[in-house]
Protein backbone atom coordinates (compact mmCIF):
# COMPACT_ATOMS: atom_id res chain seq x y z
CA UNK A 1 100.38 102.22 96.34
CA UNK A 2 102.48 99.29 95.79
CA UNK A 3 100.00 96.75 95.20
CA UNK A 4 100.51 96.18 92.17
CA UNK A 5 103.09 93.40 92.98
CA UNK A 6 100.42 91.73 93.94
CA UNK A 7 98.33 91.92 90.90
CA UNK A 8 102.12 90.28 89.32
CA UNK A 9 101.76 87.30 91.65
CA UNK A 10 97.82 87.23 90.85
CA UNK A 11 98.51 87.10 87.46
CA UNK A 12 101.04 84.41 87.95
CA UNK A 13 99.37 82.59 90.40
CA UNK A 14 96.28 81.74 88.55
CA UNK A 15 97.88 81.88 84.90
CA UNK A 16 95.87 84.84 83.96
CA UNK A 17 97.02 86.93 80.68
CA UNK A 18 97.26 90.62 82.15
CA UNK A 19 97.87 93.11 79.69
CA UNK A 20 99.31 96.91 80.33
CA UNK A 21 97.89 98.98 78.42
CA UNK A 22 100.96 100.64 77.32
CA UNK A 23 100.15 101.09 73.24
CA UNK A 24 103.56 102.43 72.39
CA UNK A 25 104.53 98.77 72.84
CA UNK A 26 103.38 97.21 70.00
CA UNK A 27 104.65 100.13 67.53
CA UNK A 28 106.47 99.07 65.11
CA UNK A 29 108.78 102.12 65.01
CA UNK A 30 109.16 102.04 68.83
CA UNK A 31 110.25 98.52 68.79
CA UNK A 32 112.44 99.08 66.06
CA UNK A 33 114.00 101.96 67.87
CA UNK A 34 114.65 100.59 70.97
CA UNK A 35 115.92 97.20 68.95
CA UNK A 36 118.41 100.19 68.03
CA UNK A 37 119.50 101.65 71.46
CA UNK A 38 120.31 97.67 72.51
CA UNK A 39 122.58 97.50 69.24
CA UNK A 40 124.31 100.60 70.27
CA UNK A 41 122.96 103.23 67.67
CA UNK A 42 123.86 105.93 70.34
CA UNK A 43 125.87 104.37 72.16
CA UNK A 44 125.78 102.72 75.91
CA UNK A 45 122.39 104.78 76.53
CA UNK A 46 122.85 106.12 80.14
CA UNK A 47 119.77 108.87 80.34
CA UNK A 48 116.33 108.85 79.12
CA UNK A 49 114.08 111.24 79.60
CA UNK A 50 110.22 111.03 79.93
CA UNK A 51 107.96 114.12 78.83
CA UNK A 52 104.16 115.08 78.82
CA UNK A 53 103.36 118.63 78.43
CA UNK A 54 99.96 118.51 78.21
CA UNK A 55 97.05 121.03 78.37
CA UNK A 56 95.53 120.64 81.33
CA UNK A 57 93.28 123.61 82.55
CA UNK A 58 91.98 125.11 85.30
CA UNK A 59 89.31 122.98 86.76
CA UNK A 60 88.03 125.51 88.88
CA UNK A 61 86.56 125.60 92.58
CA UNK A 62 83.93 123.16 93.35
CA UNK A 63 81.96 122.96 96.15
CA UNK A 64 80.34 119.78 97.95
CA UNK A 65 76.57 118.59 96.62
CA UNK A 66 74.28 116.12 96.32
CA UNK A 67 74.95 112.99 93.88
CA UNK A 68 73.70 113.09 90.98
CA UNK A 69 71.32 110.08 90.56
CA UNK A 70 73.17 108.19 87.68
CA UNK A 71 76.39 108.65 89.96
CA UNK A 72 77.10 105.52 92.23
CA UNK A 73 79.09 107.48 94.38
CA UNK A 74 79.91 104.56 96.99
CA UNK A 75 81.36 102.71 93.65
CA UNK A 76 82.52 105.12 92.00
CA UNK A 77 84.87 106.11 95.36
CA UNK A 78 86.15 102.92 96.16
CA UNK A 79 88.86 101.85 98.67
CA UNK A 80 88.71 105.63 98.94
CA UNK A 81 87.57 107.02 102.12
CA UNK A 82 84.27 108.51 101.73
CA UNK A 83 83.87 111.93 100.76
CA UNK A 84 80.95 113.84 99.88
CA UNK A 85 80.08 114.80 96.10
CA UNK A 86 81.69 116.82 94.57
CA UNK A 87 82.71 117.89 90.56
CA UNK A 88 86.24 118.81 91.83
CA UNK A 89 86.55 115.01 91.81
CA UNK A 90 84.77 114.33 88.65
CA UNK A 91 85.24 112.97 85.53
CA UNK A 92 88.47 113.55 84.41
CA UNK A 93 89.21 115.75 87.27
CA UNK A 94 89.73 112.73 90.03
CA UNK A 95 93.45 112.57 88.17
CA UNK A 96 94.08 115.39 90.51
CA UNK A 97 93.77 114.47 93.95
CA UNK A 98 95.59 112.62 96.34
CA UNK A 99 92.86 110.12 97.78
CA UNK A 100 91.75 108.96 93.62
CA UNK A 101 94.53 109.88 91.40
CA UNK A 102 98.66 110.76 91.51
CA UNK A 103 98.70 113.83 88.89
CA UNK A 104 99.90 113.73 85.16
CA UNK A 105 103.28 111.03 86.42
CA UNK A 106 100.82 108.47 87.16
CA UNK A 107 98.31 108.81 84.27
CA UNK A 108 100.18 110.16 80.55
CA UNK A 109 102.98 109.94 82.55
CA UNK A 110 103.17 106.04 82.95
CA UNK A 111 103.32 105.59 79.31
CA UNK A 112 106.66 107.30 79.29
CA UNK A 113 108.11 106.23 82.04
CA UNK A 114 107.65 102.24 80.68
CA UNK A 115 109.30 103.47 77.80
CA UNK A 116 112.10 105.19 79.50
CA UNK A 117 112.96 101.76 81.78
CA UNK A 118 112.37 99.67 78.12
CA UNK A 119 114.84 101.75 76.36
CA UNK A 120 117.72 101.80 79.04
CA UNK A 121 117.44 98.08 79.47
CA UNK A 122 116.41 98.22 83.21
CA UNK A 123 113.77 95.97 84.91
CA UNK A 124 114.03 97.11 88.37
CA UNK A 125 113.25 99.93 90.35
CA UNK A 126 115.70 102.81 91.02
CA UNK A 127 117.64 103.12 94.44
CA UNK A 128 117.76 106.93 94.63
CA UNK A 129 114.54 109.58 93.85
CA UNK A 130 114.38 113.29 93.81
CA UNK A 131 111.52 115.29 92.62
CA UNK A 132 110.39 119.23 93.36
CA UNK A 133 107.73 121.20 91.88
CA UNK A 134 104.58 122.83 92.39
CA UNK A 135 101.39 124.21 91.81
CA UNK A 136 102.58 127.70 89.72
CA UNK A 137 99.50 128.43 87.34
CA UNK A 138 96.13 127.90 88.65
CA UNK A 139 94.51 129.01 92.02
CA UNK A 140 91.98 125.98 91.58
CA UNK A 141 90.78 122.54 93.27
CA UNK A 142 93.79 120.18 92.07
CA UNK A 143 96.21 118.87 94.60
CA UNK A 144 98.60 117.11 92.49
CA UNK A 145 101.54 119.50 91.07
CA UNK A 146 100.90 121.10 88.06
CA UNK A 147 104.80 121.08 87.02
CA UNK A 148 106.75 118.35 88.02
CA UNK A 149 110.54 117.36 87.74
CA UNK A 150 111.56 113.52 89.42
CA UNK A 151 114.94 111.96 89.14
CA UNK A 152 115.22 108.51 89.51
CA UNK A 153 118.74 106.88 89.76
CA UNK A 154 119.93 103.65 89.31
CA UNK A 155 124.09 104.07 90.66
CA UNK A 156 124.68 100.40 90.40
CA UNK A 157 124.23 100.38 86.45
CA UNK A 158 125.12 103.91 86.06
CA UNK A 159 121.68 104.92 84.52
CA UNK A 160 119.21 107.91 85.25
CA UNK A 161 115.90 108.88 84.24
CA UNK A 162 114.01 112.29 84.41
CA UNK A 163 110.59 112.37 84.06
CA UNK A 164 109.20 116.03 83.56
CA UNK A 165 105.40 117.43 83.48
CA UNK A 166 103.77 121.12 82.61
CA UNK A 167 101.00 121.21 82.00
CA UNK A 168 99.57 124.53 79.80
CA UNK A 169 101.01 126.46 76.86
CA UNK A 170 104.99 125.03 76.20
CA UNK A 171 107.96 124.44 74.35
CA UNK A 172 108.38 121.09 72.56
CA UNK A 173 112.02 118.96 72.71
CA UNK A 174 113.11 118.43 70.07
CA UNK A 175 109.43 117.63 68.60
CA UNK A 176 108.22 116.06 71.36
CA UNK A 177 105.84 117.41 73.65
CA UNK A 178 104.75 113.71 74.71
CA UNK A 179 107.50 111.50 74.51
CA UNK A 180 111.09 110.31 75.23
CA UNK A 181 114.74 111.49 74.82
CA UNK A 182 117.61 108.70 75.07
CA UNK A 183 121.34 109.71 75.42
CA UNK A 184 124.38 108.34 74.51
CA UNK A 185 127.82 109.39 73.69
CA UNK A 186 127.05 108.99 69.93
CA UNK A 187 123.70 111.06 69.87
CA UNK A 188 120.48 111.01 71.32
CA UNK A 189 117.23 109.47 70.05
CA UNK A 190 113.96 111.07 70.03
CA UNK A 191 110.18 109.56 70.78
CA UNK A 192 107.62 111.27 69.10
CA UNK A 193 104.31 110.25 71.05
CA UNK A 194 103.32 106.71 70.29
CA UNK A 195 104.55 106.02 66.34
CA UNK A 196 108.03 108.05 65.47
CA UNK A 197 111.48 108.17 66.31
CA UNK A 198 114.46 109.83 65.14
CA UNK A 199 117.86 109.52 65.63
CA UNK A 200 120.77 112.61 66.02
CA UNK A 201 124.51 111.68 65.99
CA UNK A 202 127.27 113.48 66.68
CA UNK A 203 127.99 117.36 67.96
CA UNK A 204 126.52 118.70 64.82
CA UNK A 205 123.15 116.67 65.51
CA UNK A 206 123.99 114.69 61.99
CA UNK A 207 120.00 113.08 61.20
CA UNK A 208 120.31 109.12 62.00
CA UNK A 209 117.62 106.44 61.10
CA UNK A 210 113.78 107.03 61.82
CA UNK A 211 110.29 105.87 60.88
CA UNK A 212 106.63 106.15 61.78
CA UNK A 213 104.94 103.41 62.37
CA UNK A 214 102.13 102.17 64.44
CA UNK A 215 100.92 98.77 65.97
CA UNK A 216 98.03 96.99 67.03
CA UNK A 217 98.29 96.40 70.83
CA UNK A 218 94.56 94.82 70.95
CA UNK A 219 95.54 92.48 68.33
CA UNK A 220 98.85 91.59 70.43
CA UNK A 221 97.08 91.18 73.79
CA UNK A 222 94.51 88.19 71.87
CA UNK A 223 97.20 86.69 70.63
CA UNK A 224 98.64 86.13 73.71
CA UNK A 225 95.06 84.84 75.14
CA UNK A 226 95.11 82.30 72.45
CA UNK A 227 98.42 81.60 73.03
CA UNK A 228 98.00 81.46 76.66
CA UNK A 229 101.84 82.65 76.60
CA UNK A 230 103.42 85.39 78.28
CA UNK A 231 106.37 85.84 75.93
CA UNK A 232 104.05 86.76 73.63
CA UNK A 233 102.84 90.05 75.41
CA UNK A 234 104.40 93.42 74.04
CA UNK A 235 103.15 94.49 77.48
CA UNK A 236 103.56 92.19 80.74
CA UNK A 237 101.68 92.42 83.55
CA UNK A 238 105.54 93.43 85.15
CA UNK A 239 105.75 96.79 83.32
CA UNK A 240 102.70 97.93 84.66
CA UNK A 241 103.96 97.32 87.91
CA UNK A 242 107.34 98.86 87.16
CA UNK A 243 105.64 101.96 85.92
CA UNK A 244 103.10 102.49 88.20
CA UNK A 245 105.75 102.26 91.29
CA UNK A 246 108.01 105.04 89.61
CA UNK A 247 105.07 106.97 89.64
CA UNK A 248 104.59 106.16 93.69
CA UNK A 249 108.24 107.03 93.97
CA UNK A 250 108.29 110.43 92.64
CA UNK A 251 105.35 111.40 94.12
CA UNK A 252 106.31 110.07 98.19
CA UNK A 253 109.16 112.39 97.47
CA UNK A 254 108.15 115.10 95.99
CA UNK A 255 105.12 115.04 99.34
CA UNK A 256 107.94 114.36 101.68
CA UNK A 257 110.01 117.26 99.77
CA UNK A 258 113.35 115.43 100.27
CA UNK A 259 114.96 112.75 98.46
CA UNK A 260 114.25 108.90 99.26
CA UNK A 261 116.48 106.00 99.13
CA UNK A 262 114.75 102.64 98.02
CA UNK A 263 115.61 99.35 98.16
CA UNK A 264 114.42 97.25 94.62
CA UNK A 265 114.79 93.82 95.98
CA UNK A 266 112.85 94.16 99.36
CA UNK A 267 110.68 97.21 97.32
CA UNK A 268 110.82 99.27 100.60
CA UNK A 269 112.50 102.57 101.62
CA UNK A 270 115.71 102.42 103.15
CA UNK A 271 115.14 103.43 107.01
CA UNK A 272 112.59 105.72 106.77
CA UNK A 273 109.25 104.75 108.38
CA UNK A 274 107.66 108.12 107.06
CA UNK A 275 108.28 107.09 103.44
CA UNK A 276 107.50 103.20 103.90
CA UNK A 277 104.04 104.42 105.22
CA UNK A 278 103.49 105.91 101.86
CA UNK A 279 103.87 102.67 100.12
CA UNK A 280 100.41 101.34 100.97
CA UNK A 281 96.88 102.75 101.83
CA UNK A 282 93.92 102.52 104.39
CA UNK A 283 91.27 100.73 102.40
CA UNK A 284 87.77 101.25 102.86
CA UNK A 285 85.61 98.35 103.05
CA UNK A 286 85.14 96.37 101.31
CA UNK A 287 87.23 97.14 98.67
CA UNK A 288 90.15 95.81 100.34
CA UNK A 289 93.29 94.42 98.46
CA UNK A 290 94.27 90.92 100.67
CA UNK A 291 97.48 90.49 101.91
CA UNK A 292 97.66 87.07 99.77
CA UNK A 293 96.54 86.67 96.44
């Protein structure tokens, strides 16, 4: 789960220009905004909130069968351990199962969650992590929760974040059904998906700045290929990192049903050998990550 410090010292290692594919980066209006939150539009931001309610559908009951022939199934599985064929798994569906995929936190999810550590002004992982939910809607083939709630807390810097997924029919927050919520003591800012943001002040919700604008985050990661510098990148190979491990988090605890207490600098769990074995995976030859990069 947590190898992706390793693709960070990979990438460092050999000078390589990684890009994370997090497009909300290179927005103009989200850059803009969170230029804002560091200059204090709301405030010292303390909370941010990340939200994808999504529709995601039943995806039925699937039983085991043969492989298709344009299927490399030995490929297509991985470090995975080997299971037999099944459409439970595939295309979209693999998203929802333990052994391929970590549920809507670790694929829309990820996204948010950059933007929620971005906009707070944190570049570490949290030392506290809640999360509870469950399956509540479909008697079907996924095993990731359908509806989601994780807390992740950083006490040292007095900063939060909630991340949230439900999937199905639901109730946007103020506008956004994918997207972010930062509070202050002035007001709150609002992330509309990937291109808008909009700013409330005060107890009567008094409208503040906002704009819509996109970006090009193709154009951004060639630059930084040509440039062959890092500081260029609206989104370094660390974010994806950073993102991806909240995602781990939230999920070892929500599996464990109990909250965890991590450790950022050593990336481990605090005492707890049932959580730390979470952290990693048995790979399946030979798609093995190496202990050194």
């Amino acid at each position: 789960m947590f190898e992706g410090r390793k693709l960070v010292e990979a990438a460092h290692k050999y000078n390589r220009i990684v890009q994370h594919g997090v497009q909300l980066r290179s927005s103009e209006a989200i850059r803009e905004a969170v230029k804002m939150l560091r200059e204090g539009v709301i405030g010292e931001v303390y909370m941010a909130r990340g939200l994808v309610f999504r529709w995601r559908p039943s995806i039925g009951k699937k039983t085991p069968e043969a492989t298709p022939q344009n299927v490399d199934w030995n490929l297509w599985q991985g470090p995975a351990q080997e299971r037999q064929f099944s459409r439970r798994y595939v295309h979209y569906n693999w998203h929802w199962h333990w052994e391929y995929g970590n549920g809507d936190v670790g694929n829309q999810g990820i996204h948010e969650t950059d933007l929620c550590m971005w906009g707070l002004g944190v570049d570490t992982l949290p030392s506290k992590i809640t999360a509870m939910g469950g399956k509540f809607l479909w008697d079907d083939d996924k095993e990731t929760p359908e509806v989601l709630t994780t807390l992740y807390h950083y006490p040292d810097q007095k900063k939060m974040i909630q991340f949230e997924v439900r999937h199905w029919c639901t109730n946007l927050e103020d506008g956004a059904g994918v997207g972010n919520i930062f509070y202050g003591p002035k007001g709150y800012m609002v992330i509309k998906g990937y291109d808008t943001y909009e700013v409330f002040l005060g107890e009567k919700r008094e409208k503040g700045p906002s704009r819509k604008a996109g970006g090009d985050h193709y154009a951004n990661f060639i630059k930084a290929v040509k440039s062959r510098k890092t500081s260029d990148q609206h989104g370094p190979v660390e974010s994806a990192h950073l993102s991806s491990a909240l995602a781990h988090l939230g999920n070892v605890s929500f599996r464990l049903g109990r909250q965890v207490t991590f450790d950022p600098k050593a990336e481990k769990f605090v005492g707890d050998k049932e959580a730390n074995a979470m952290l990693t995976r048995k790979y399946r030859a030979p798609f093995v990550v190496p202990e050194k990069v």
